[in-house]
C-alpha atoms as a PDB file:
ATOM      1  CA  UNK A   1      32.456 -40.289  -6.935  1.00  0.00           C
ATOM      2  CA  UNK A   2      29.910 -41.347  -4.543  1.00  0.00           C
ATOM      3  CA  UNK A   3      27.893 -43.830  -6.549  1.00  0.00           C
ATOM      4  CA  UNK A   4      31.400 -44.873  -7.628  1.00  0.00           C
ATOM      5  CA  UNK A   5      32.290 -45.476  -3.775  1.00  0.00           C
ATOM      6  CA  UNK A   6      29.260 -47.396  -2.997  1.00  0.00           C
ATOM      7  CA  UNK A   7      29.472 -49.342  -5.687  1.00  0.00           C
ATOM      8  CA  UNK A   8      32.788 -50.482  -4.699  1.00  0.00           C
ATOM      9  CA  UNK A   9      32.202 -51.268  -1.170  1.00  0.00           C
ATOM     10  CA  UNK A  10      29.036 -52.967  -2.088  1.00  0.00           C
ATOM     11  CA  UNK A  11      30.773 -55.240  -4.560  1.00  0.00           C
ATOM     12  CA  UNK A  12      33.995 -56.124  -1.913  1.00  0.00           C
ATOM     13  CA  UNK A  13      31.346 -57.655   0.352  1.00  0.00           C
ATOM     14  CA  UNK A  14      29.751 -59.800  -2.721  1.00  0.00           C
ATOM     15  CA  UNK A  15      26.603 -58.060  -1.436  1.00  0.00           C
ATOM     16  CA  UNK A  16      23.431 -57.627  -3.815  1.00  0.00           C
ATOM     17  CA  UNK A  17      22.005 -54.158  -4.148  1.00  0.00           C
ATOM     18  CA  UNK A  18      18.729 -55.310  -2.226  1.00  0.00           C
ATOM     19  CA  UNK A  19      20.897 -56.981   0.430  1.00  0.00           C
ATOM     20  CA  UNK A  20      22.419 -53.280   0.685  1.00  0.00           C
ATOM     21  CA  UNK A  21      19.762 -51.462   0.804  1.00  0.00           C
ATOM     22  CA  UNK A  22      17.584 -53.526   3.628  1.00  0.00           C
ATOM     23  CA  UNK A  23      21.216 -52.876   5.574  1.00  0.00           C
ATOM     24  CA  UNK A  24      20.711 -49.016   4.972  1.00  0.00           C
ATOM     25  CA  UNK A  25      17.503 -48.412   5.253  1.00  0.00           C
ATOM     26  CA  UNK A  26      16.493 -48.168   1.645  1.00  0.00           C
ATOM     27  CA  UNK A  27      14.225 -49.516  -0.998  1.00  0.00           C
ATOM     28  CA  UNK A  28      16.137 -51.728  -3.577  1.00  0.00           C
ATOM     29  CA  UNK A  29      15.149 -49.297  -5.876  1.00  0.00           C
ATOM     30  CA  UNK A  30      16.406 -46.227  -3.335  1.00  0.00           C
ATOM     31  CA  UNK A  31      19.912 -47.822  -3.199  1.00  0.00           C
ATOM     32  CA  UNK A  32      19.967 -48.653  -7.001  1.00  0.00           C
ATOM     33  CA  UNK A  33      19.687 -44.651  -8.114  1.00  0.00           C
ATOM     34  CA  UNK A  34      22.809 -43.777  -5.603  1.00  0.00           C
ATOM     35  CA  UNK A  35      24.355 -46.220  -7.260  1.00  0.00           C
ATOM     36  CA  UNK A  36      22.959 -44.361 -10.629  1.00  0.00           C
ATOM     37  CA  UNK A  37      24.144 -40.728  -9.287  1.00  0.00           C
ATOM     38  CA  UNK A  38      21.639 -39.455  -7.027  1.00  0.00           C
ATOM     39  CA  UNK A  39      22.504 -37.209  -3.943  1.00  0.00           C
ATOM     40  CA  UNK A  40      21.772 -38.838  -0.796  1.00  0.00           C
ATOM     41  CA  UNK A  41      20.353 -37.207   1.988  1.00  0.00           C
ATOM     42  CA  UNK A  42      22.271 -36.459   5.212  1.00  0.00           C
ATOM     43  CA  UNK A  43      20.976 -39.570   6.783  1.00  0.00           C
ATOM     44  CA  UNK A  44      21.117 -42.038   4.317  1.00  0.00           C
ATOM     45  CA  UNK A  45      25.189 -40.786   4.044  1.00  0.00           C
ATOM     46  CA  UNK A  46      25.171 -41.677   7.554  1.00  0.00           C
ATOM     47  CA  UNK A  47      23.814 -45.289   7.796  1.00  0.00           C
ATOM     48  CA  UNK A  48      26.022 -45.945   4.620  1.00  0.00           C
ATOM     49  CA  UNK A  49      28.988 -44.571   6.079  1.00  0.00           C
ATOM     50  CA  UNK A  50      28.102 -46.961   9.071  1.00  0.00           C
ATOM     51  CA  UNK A  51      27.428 -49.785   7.715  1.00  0.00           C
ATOM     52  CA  UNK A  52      30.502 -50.151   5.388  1.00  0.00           C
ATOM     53  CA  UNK A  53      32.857 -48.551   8.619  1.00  0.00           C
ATOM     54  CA  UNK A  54      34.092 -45.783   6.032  1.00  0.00           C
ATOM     55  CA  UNK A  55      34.685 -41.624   6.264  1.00  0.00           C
ATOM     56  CA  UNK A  56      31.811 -39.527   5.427  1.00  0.00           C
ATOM     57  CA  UNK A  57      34.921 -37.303   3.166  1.00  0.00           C
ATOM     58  CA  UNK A  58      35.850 -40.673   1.481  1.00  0.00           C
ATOM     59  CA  UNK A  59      32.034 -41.623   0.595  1.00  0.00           C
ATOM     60  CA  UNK A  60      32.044 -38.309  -1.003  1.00  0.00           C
ATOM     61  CA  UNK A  61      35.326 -37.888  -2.706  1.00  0.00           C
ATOM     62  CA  UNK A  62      36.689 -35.352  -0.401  1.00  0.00           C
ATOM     63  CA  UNK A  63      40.241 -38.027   1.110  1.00  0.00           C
ATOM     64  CA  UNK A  64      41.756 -40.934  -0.007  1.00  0.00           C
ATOM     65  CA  UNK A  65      41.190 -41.901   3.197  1.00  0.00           C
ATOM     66  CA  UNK A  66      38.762 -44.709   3.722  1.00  0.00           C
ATOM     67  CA  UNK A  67      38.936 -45.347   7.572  1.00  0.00           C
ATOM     68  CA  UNK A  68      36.885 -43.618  10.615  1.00  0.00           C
ATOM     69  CA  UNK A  69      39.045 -41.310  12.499  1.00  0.00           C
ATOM     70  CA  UNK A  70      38.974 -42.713  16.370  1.00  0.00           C
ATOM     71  CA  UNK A  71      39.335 -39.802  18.389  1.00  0.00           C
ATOM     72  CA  UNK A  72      40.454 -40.479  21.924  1.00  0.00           C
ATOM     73  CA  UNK A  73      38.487 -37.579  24.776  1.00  0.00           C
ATOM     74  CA  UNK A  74      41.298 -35.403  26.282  1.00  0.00           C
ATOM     75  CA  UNK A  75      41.821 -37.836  29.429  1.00  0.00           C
ATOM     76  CA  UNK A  76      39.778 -40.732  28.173  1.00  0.00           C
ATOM     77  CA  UNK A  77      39.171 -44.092  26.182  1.00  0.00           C
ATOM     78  CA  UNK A  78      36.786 -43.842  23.152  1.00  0.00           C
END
């Protein structure tokens, strides 16, 4: 689901797997075997998750959800 996920995203911005990767912190090569199945680690789900402005749970198959949840402090602005 996740190399699915990335895939996708990658290919709505018309962005190259190297372009990607430099944006995540990656090696081309890093970036191409997510997009082949491998785990990532905590903080590589991070930066992606970042970089294409999506939910950890929807990187990983977990909601249909795609946005961020803004959550607003009890008596502030986020």
């Amino acid at each position: 689901m996740f190399s699915e996920r990335i895939r996708l995203l990658r290919n709505e911005r018309h962005l190259t797997q190297a372009d990607a990767a430099q944006a995540v912190g990656l090696s081309t090569r890093g970036y191409q075997d997510l997009e082949l199945g491998a785990t990532p680690r905590g903080d590589t789900l991070l930066a992606i998750g970042e970089f294409y402005q999506v939910s950890l749970d929807w990187l990983m198959g977990r909601t249909e959800i795609r946005e961020v949840a803004h959550h607003t402090p009890k008596g502030g602005t986020p």
